[in-house]
Protein backbone atom coordinates (compact mmCIF):
# COMPACT_ATOMS: atom_id res chain seq x y z
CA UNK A 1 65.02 160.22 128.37
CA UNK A 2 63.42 160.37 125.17
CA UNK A 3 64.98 163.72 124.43
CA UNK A 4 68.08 161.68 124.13
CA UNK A 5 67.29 159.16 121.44
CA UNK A 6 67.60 161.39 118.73
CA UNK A 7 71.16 162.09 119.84
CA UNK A 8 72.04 158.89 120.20
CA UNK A 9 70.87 157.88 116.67
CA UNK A 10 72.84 160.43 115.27
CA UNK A 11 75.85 159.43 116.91
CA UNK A 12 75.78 156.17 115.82
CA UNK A 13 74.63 157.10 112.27
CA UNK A 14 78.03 159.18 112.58
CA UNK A 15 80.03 156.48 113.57
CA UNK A 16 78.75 153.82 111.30
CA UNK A 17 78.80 156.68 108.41
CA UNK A 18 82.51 157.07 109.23
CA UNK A 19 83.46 153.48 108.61
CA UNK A 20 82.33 153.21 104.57
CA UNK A 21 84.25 153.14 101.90
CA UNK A 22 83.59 157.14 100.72
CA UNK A 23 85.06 158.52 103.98
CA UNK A 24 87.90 156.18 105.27
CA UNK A 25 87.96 152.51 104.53
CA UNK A 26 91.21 151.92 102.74
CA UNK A 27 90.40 149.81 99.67
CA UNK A 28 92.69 146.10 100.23
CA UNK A 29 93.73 146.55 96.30
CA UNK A 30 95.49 149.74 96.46
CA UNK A 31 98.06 148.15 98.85
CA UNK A 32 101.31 146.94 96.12
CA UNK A 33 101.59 143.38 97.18
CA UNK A 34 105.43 141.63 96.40
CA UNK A 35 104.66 139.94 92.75
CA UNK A 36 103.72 136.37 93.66
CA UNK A 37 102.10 137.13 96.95
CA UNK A 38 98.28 136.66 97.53
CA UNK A 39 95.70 137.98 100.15
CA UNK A 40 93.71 134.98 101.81
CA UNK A 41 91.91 136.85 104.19
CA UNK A 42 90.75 140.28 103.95
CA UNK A 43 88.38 141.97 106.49
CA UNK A 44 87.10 145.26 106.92
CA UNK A 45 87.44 146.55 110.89
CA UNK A 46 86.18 149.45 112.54
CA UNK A 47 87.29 150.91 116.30
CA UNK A 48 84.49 153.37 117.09
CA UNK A 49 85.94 154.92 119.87
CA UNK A 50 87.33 158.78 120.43
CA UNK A 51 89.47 158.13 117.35
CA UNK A 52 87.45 156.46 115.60
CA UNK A 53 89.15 155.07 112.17
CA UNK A 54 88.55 151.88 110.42
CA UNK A 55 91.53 149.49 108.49
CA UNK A 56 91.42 146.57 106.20
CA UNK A 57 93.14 143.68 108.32
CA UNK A 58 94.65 140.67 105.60
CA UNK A 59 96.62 137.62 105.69
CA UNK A 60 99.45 137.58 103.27
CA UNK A 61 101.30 134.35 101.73
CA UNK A 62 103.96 134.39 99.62
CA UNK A 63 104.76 130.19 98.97
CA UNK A 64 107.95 131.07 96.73
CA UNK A 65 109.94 132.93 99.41
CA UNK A 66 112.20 130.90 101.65
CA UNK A 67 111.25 132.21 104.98
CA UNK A 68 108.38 134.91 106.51
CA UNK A 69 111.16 137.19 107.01
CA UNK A 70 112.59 137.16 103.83
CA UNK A 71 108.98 137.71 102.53
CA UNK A 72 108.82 140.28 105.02
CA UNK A 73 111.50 142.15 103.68
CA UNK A 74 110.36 141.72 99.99
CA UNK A 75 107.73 143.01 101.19
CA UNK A 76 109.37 146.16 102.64
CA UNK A 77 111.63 146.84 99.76
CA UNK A 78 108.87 146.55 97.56
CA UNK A 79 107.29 149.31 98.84
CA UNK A 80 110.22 151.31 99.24
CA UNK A 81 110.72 150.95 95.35
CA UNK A 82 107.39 152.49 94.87
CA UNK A 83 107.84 155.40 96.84
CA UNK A 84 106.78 154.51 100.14
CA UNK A 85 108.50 155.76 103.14
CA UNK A 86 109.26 154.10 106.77
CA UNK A 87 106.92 154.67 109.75
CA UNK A 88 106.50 154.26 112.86
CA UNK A 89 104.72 150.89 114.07
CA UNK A 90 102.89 149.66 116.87
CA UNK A 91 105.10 147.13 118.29
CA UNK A 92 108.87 146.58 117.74
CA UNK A 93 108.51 143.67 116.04
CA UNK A 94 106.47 144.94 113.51
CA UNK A 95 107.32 146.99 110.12
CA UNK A 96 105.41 150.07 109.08
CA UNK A 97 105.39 152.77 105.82
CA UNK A 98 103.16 155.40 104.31
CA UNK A 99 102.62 156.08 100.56
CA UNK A 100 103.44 158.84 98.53
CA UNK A 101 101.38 161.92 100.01
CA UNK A 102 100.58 159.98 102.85
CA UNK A 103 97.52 158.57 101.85
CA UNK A 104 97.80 155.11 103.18
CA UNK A 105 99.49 153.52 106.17
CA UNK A 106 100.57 149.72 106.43
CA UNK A 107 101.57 148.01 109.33
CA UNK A 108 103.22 144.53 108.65
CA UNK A 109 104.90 141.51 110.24
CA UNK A 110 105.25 137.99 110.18
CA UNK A 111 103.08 135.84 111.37
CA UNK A 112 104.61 134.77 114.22
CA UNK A 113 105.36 137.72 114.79
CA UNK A 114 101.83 138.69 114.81
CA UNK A 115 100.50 136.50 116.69
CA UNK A 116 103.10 136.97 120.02
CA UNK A 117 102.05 140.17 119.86
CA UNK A 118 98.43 138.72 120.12
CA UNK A 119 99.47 136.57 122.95
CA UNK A 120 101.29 139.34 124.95
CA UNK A 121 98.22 142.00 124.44
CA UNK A 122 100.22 143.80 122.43
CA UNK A 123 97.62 144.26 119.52
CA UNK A 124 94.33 142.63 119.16
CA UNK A 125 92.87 140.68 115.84
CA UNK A 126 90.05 139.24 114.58
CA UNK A 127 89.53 135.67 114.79
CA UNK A 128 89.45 135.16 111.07
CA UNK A 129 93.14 137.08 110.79
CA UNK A 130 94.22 135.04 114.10
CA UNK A 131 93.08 131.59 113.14
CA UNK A 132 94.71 132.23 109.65
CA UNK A 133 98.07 133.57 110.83
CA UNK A 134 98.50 130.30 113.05
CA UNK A 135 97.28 127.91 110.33
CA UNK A 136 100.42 129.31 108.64
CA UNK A 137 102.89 129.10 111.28
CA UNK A 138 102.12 125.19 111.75
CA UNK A 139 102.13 124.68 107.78
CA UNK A 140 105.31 126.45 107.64
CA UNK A 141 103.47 128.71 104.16
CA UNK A 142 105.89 132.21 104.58
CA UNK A 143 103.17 134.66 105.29
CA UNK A 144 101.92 138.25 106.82
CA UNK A 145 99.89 139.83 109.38
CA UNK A 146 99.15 143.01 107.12
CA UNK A 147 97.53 145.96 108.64
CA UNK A 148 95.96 148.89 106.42
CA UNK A 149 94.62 151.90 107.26
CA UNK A 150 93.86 155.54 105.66
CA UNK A 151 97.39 157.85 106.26
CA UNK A 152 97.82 160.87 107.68
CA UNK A 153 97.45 162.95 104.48
């Protein structure tokens, strides 16, 4: 048995090691946000498992925008304008696009949108980014479930 500690400490160092910012943590700030939109919440998550990655999970509001889905669509033509290029996403109701040399990869929707997919299993998120995304629905604020990871490079 205590043969194995060693190993086990070095896995975890691994895995932990994996998730800074150095060696895969997207950086919040390098995602182009639509001009007058603003990141309330911002948190770092890891998933440790056989592919492990970590992502930067935020809560997007843009007040000036009629509707989440018209700020959703900002949102996407934004992007677009700078280069970035459709992907695939994780659910259907969801938006996705990579940047230029595939470097990052954003996963968006609105935040009702989100959070069915939350209710159905679909995709899990943290409290903080749940509790958020349904103080927004009730206060009718226009505003994204925003997803970031490292691309595909």
């Amino acid at each position: 048995m205590d043969a194995r500690k060693p190993i086990v400490a070095l896995a975890t160092a691994a895995a932990v090691a994996g998730c800074g910012h150095s060696s895969g943590t997207p950086i919040a700030a390098h995602l182009p946000l639509v001009p007058g939109s603003r990141v309330i919440v911002s948190m770092r998550e890891c998933n440790h498992g056989a592919n492990a990655y970590c992502s930067v999970e935020m809560v997007v509001q843009g007040s000036q925008y009629a509707t989440p889905k018209r700020l959703l669509f900002a949102e996407r033509d934004y992007l677009r304008g700078l280069g970035w290029t459709s992907a695939t996403p994780t659910t259907g109701v969801e938006l996705a696009a990579e940047s230029p040399g595939h470097k990052l990869r954003v996963t968006y929707a609105t935040a009702l949108q989100d959070l069915k997919g939350v209710d159905l299993g679909w995709i899990a998120r943290p409290w903080q980014v749940t509790s958020a995304l349904d103080r927004a629905v009730f206060d009718h604020v226009p505003t994204l479930s925003v997803l970031l990871q490292i691309g595909t490079q």
